[in-house]
N, C-alpha and C. Protein backbone atom coordinates (compact mmCIF):
# COMPACT_ATOMS: atom_id res chain seq x y z
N UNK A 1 73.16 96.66 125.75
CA UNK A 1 74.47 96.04 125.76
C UNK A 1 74.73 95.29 124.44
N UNK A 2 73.73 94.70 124.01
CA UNK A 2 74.13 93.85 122.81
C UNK A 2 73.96 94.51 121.67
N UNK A 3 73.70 95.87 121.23
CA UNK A 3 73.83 96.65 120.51
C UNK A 3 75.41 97.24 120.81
N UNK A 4 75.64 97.63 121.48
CA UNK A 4 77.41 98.05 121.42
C UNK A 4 77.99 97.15 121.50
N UNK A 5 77.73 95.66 121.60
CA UNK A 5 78.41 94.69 120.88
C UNK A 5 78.34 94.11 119.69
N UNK A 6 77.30 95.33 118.93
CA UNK A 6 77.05 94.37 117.23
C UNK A 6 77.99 95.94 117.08
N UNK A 7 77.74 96.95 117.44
CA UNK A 7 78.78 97.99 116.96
C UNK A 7 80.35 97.73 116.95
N UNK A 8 80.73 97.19 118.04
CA UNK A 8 81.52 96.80 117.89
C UNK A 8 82.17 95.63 117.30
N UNK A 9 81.60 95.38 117.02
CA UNK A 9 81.90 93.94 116.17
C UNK A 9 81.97 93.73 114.67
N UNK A 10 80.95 95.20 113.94
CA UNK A 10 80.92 95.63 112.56
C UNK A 10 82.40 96.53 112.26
N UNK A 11 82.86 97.81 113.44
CA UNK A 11 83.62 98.63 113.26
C UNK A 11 85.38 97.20 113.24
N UNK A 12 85.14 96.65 114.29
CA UNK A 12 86.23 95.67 114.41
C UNK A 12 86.06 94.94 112.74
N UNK A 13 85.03 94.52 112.55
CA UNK A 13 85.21 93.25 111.08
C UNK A 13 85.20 94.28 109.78
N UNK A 14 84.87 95.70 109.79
CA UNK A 14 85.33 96.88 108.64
C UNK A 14 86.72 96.89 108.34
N UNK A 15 87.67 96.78 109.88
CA UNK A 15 88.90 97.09 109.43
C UNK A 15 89.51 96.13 108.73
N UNK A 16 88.83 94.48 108.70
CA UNK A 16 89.32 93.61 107.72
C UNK A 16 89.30 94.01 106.36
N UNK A 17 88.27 94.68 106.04
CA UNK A 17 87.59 95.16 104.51
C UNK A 17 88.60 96.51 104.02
N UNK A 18 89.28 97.04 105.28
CA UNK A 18 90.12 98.24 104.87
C UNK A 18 90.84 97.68 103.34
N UNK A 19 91.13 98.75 102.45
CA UNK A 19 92.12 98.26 101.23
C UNK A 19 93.26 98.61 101.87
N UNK A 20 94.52 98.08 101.49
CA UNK A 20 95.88 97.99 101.91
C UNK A 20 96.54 98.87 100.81
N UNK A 21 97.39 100.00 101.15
CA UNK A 21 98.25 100.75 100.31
C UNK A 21 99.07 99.90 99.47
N UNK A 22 98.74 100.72 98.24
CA UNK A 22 100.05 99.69 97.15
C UNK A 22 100.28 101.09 96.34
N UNK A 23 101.32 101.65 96.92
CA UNK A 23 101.40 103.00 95.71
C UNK A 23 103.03 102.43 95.40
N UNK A 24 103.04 102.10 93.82
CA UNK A 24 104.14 102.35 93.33
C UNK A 24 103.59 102.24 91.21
N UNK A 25 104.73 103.33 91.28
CA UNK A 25 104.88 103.52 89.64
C UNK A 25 105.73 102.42 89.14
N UNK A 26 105.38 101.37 88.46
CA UNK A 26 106.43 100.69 87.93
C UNK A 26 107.26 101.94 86.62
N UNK A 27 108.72 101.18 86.02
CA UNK A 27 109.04 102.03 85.14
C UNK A 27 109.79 100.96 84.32
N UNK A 28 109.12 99.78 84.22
CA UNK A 28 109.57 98.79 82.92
C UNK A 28 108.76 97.36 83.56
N UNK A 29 109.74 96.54 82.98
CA UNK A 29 108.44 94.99 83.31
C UNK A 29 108.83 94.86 84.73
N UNK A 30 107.65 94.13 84.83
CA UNK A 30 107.21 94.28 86.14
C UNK A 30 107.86 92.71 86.62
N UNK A 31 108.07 92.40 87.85
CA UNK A 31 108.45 91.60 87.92
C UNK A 31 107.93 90.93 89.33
N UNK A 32 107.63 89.72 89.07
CA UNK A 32 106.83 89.54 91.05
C UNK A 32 107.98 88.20 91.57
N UNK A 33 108.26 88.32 92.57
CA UNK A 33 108.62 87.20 93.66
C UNK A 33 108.51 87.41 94.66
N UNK A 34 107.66 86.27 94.93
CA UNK A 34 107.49 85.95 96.40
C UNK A 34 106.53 86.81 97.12
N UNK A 35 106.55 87.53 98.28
CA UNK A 35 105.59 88.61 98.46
C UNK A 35 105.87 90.10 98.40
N UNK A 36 106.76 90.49 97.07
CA UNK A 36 107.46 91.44 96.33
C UNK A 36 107.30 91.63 94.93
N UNK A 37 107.16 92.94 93.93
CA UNK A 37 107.09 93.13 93.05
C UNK A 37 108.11 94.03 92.89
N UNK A 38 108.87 94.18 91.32
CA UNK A 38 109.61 95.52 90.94
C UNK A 38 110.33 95.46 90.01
N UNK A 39 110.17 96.98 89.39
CA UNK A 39 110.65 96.69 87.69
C UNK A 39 111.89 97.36 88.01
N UNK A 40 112.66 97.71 86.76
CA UNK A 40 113.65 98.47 87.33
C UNK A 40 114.23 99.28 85.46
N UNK A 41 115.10 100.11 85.70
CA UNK A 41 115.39 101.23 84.21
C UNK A 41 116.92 101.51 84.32
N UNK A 42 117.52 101.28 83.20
CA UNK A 42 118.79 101.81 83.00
C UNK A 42 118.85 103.61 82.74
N UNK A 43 119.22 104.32 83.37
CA UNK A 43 119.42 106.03 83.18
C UNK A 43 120.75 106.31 82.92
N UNK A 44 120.42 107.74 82.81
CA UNK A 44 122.00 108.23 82.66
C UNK A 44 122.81 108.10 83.90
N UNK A 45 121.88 108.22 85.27
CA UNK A 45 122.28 108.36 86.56
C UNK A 45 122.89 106.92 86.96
N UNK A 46 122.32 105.71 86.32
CA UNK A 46 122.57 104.63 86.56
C UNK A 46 120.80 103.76 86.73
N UNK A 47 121.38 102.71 87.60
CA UNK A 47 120.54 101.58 87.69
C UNK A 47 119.36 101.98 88.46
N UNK A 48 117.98 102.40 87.82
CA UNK A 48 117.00 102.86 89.33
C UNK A 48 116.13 101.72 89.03
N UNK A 49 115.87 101.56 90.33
CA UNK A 49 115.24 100.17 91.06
C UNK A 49 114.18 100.97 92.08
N UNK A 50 112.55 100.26 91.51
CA UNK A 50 111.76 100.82 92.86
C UNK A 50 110.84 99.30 93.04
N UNK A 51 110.50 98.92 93.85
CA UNK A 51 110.14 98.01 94.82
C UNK A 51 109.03 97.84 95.47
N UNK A 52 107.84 97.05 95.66
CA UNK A 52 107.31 97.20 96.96
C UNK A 52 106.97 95.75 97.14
N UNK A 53 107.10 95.78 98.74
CA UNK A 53 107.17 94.44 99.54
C UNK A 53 106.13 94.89 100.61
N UNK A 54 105.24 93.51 100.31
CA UNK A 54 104.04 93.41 101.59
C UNK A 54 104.71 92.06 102.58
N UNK A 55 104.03 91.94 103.87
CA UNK A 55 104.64 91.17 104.69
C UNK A 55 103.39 91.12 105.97
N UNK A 56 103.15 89.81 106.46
CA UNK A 56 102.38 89.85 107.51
C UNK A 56 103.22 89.73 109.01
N UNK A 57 103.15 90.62 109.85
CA UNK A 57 103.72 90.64 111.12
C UNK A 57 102.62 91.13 112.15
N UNK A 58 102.80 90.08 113.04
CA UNK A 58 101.98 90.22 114.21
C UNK A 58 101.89 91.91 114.96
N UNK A 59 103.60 92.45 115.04
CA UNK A 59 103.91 93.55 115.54
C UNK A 59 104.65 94.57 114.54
N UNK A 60 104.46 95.24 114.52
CA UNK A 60 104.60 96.50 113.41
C UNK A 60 106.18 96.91 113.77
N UNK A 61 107.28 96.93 112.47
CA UNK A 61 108.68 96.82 112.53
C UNK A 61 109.23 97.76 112.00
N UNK A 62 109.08 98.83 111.68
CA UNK A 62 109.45 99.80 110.22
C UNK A 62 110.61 99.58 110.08
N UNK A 63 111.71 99.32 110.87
CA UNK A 63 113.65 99.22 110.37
C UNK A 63 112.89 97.64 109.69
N UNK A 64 112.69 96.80 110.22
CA UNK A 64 112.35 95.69 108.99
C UNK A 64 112.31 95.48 108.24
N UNK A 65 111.18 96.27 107.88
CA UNK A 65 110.27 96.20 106.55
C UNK A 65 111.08 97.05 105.62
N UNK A 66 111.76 98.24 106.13
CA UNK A 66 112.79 98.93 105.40
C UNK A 66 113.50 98.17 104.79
N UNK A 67 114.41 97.20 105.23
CA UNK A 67 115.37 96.41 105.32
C UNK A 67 115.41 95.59 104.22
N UNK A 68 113.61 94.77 104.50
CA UNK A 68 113.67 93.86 103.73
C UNK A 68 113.03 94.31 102.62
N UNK A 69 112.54 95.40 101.83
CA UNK A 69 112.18 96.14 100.58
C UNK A 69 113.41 96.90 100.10
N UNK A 70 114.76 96.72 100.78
CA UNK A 70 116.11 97.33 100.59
C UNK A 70 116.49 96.08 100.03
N UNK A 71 116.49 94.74 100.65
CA UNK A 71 116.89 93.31 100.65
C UNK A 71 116.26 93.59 98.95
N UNK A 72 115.22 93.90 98.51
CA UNK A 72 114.57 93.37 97.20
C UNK A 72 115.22 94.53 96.29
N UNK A 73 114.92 95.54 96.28
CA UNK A 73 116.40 96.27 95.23
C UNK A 73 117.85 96.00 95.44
N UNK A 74 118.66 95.46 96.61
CA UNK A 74 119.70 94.58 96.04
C UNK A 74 119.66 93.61 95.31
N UNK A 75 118.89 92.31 95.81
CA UNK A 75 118.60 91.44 94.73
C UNK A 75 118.07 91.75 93.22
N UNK A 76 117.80 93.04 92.88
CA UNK A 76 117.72 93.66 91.32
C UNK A 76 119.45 93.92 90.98
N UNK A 77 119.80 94.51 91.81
CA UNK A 77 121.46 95.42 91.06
C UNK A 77 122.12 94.65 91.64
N UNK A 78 122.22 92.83 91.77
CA UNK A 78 123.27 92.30 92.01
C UNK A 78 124.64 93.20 91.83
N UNK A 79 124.79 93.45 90.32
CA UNK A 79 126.13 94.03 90.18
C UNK A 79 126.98 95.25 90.57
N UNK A 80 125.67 95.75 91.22
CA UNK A 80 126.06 97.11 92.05
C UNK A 80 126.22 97.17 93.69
N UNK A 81 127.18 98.43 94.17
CA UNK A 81 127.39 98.25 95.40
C UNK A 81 126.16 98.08 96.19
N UNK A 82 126.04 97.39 97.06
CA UNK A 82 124.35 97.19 98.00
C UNK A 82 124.10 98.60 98.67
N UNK A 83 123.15 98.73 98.87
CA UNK A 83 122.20 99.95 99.16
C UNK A 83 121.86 99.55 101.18
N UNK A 84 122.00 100.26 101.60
CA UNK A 84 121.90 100.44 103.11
C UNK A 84 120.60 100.28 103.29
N UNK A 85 120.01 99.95 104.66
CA UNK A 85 117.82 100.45 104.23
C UNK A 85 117.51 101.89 104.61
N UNK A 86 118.66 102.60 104.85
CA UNK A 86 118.28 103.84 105.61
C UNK A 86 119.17 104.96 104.65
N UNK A 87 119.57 104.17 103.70
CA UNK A 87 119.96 105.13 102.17
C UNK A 87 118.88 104.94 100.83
N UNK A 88 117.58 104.27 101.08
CA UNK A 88 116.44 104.03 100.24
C UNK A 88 115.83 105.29 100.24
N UNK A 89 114.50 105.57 99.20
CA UNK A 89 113.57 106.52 99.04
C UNK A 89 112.60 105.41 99.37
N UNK A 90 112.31 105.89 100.86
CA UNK A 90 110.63 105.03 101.26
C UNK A 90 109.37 106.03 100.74
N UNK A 91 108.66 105.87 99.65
CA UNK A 91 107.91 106.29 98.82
C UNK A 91 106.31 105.79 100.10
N UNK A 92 106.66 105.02 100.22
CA UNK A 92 105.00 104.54 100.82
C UNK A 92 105.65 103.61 102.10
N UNK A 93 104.98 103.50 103.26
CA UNK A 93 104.73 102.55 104.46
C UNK A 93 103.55 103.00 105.25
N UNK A 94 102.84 101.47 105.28
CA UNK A 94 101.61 101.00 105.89
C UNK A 94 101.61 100.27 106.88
N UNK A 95 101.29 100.03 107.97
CA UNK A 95 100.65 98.60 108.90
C UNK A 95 99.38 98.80 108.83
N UNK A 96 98.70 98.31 108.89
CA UNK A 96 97.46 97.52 109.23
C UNK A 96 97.05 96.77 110.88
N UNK A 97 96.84 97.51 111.53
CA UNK A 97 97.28 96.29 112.60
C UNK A 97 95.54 95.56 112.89
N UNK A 98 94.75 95.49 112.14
CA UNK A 98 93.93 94.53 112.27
C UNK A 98 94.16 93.23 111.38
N UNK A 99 94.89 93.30 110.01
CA UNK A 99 95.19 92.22 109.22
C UNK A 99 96.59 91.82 109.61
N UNK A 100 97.45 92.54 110.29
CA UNK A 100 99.03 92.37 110.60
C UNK A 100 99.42 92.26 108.97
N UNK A 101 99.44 93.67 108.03
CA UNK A 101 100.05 93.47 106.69
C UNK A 101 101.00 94.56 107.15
N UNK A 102 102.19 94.21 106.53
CA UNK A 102 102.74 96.04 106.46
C UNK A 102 103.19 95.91 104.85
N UNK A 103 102.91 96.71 104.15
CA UNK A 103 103.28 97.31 102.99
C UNK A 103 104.69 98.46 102.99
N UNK A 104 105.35 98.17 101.87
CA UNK A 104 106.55 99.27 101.69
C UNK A 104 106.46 99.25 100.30
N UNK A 105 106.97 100.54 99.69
CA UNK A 105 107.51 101.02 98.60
C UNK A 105 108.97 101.85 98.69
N UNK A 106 109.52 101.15 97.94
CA UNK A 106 111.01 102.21 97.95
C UNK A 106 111.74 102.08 96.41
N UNK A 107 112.62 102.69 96.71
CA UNK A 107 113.57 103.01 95.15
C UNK A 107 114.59 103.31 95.29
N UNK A 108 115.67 103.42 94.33
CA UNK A 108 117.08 103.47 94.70
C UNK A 108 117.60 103.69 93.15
N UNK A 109 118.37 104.64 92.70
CA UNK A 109 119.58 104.64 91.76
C UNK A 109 120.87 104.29 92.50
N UNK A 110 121.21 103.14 91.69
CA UNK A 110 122.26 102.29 91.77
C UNK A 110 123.24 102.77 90.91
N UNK A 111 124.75 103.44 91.37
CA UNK A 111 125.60 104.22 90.50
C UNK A 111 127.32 103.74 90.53
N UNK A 112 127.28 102.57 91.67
CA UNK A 112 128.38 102.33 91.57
C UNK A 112 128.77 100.62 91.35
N UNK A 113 129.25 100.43 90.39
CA UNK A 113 129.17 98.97 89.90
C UNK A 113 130.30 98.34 90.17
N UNK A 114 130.11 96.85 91.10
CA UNK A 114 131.13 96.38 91.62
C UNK A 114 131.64 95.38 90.83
């Protein structure tokens, strides 16, 4: 018995040690606030903005976390029309549900300036 409780107890305290997804290409300076990073590039297409936002939640949210890594490329293109979270390129999403992290990556060309 107390062997499938040290097993279990190594496999449970591994998933702390898991590494947490962080896939994003920056494509100029990088910029951090808060528990968010993201650079962003003037194109021919317009304003592209890519993003990623980590966040600790007890329960795993994906319209959320969308939302609020949408929330962080508006706050880049103030001057452009705001971006929906379900008109983003979600490049990367993670939970974790032993650390409660969820990770996002997204991006957006911004083309219409208000």
């Amino acid at each position: 018995m107390s062997r499938i409780l040290v097993i279990f107890s190594i496999l449970l305290l591994s998933g702390c040690a898991a590494p947490t997804l962080k896939m994003i290409n920056h494509v100029g300076e990088i910029t951090y606030e808060g528990n968010a990073e993201y650079s962003s590039k003037q194109t021919e297409q317009g304003l592209f903005v890519i993003a990623f936002h980590s966040v600790h939640r007890f329960l795993p949210d994906t319209q959320k976390d969308y939302q609020e890594c949408s929330d962080v490329l508006n706050s880049v293109a103030k001057n452009y029309k705001p971006v929906l979270w379900n008109e983003v390129t979600v490049a990367a999403h993670e939970y974790n549900g032993v650390t409660g992290t969820a990770n996002t990556t997204c991006s957006f060309t911004f083309k219409e300036v208000i």
